[in-house]
Protein backbone atom coordinates (compact mmCIF):
# COMPACT_ATOMS: atom_id res chain seq x y z
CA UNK A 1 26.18 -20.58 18.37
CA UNK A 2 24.40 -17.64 20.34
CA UNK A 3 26.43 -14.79 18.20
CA UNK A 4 25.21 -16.40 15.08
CA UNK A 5 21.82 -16.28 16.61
CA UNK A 6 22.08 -12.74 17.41
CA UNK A 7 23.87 -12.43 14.52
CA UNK A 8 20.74 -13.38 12.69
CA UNK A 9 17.88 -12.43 14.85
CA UNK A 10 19.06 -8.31 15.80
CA UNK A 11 21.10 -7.61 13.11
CA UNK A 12 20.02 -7.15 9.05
CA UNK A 13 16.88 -8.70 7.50
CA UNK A 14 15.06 -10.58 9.74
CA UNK A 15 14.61 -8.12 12.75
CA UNK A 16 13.24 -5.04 9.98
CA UNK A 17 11.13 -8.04 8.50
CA UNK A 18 10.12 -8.51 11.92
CA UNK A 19 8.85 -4.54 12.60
CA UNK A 20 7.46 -4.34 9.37
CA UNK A 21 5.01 -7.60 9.74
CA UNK A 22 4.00 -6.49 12.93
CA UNK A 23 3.38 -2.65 11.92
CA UNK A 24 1.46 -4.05 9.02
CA UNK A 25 -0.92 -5.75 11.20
CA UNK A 26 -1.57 -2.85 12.69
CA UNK A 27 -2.29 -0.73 9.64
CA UNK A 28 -4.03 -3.38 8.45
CA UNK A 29 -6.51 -3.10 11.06
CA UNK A 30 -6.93 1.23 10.57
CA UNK A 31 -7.34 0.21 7.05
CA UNK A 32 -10.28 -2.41 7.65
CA UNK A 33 -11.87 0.22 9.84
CA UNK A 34 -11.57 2.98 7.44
CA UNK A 35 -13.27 0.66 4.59
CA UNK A 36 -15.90 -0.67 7.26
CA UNK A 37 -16.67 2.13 9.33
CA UNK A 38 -15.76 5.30 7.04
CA UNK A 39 -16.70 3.96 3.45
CA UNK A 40 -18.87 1.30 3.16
CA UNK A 41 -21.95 3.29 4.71
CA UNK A 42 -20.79 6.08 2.19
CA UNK A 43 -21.54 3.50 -0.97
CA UNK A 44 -24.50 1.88 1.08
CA UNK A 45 -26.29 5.47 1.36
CA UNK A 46 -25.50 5.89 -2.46
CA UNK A 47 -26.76 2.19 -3.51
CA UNK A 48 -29.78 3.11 -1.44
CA UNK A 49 -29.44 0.72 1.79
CA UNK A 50 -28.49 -2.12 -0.30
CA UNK A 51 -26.87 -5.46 1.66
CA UNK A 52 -24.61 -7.32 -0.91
CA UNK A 53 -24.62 -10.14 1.69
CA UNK A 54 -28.32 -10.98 1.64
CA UNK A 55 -28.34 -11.72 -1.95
CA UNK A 56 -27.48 -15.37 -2.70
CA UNK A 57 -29.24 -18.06 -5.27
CA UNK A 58 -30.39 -21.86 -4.09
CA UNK A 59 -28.64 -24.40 -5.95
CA UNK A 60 -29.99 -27.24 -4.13
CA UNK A 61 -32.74 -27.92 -1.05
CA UNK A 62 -34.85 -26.29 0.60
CA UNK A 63 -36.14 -22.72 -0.65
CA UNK A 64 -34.89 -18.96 0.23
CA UNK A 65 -34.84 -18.23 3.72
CA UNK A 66 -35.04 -14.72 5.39
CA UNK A 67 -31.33 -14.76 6.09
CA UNK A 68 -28.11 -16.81 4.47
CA UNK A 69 -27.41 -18.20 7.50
CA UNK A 70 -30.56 -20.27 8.35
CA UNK A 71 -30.75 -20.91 4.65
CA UNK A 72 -26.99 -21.66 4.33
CA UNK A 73 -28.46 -25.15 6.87
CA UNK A 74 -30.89 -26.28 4.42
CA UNK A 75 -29.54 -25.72 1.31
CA UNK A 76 -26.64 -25.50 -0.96
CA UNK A 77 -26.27 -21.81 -1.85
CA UNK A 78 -24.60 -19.70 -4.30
CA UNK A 79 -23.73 -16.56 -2.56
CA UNK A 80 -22.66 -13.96 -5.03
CA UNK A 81 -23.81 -10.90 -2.84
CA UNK A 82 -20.98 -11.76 -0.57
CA UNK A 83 -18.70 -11.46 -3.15
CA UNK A 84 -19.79 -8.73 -4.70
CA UNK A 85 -19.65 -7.00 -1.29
CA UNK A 86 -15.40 -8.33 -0.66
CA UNK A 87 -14.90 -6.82 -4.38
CA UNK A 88 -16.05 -3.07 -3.30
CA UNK A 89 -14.32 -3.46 0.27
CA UNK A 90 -11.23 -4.54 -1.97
CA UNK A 91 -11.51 -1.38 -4.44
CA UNK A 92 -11.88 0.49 -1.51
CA UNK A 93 -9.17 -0.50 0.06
CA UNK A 94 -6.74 -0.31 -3.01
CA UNK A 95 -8.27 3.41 -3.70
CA UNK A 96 -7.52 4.47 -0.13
CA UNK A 97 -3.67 2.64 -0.09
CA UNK A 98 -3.18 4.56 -3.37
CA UNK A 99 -4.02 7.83 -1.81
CA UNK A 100 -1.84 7.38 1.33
CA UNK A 101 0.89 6.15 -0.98
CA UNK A 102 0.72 9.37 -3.01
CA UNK A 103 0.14 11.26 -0.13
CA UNK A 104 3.09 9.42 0.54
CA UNK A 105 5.22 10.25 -2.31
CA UNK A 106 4.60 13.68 -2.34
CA UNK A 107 5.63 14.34 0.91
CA UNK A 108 8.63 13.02 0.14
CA UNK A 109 9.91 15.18 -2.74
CA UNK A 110 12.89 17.00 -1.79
CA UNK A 111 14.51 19.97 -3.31
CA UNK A 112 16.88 19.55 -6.01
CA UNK A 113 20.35 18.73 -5.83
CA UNK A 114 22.49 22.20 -5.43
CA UNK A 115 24.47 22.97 -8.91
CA UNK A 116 27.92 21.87 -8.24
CA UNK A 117 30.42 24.64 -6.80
CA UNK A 118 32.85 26.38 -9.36
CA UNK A 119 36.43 25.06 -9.80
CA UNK A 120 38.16 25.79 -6.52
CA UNK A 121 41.89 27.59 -6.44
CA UNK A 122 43.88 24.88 -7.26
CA UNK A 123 41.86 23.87 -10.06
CA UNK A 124 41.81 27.34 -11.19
CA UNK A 125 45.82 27.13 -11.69
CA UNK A 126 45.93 23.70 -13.08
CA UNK A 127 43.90 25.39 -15.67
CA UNK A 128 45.90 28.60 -16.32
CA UNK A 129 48.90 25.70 -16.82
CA UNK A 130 47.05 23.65 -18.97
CA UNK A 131 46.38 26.87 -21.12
CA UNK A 132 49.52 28.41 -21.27
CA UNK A 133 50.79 25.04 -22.46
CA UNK A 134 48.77 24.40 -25.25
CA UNK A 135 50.12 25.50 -28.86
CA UNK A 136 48.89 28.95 -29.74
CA UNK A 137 46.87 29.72 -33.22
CA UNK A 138 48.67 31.89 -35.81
């Protein structure tokens, strides 16, 4: 029973699975902080300061607070600010995983394949027989 456990666990699928979850995680976090730290005040400066979050309709109760939070207590809220903001942190992330991909790709581009080597010797004879056999042309 433990082979088929290592079996399992250290060899094939699962342990690469394994790495590649965990390294993941880890991008995932450079990528949040790129979006959040490196691009997001880039698109604030050009909307001109603007908070998605704090923008947000009252469905029900009490009226607009200063902040979603304290009004998020009172009242039933439709907060469409917050999702506007999670769809230009998500277009920013796709835009920046599509540059490191092709970044990426490109590094990856290797020469082309050599042209294949001429006949050697022995192939060389094979062909002189092959040639001298063949019926000649009047």
């Amino acid at each position: 029973m433990w082979n088929d456990f290592k079996n399992f666990a250290f060899k094939g699928n699962a342990f690469d699975l394994a790495v590649g979850v965990v390294m993941g995680g880890a991008f995932g976090a450079i990528v949040t902080s790129v979006v959040k730290d490196l691009l997001m005040p880039i698109i604030s400066v050009i909307t001109g300061g603007t908070n998605f979050s704090d923008h947000w309709l009252v469905l029900s109760g009490a009226t607009k607070s200063a902040d979603y939070a304290s009004a998020a207590k009172e009242a039933t809220l439709f907060g469409y600010g917050s999702f506007i903001q999670a769809v230009i942190a998500f277009i920013a992330i796709a835009a920046f995983l599509f540059i490191l991909v092709n970044i990426s790709n490109s590094m990856k581009k290797t020469a082309p394949p050599a042209p294949p080597a001429g006949p050697s010797s022995t192939d060389k004879l094979l062909m002189e027989i092959r040639d001298s056999l063949k019926p000649k042309k009047k």
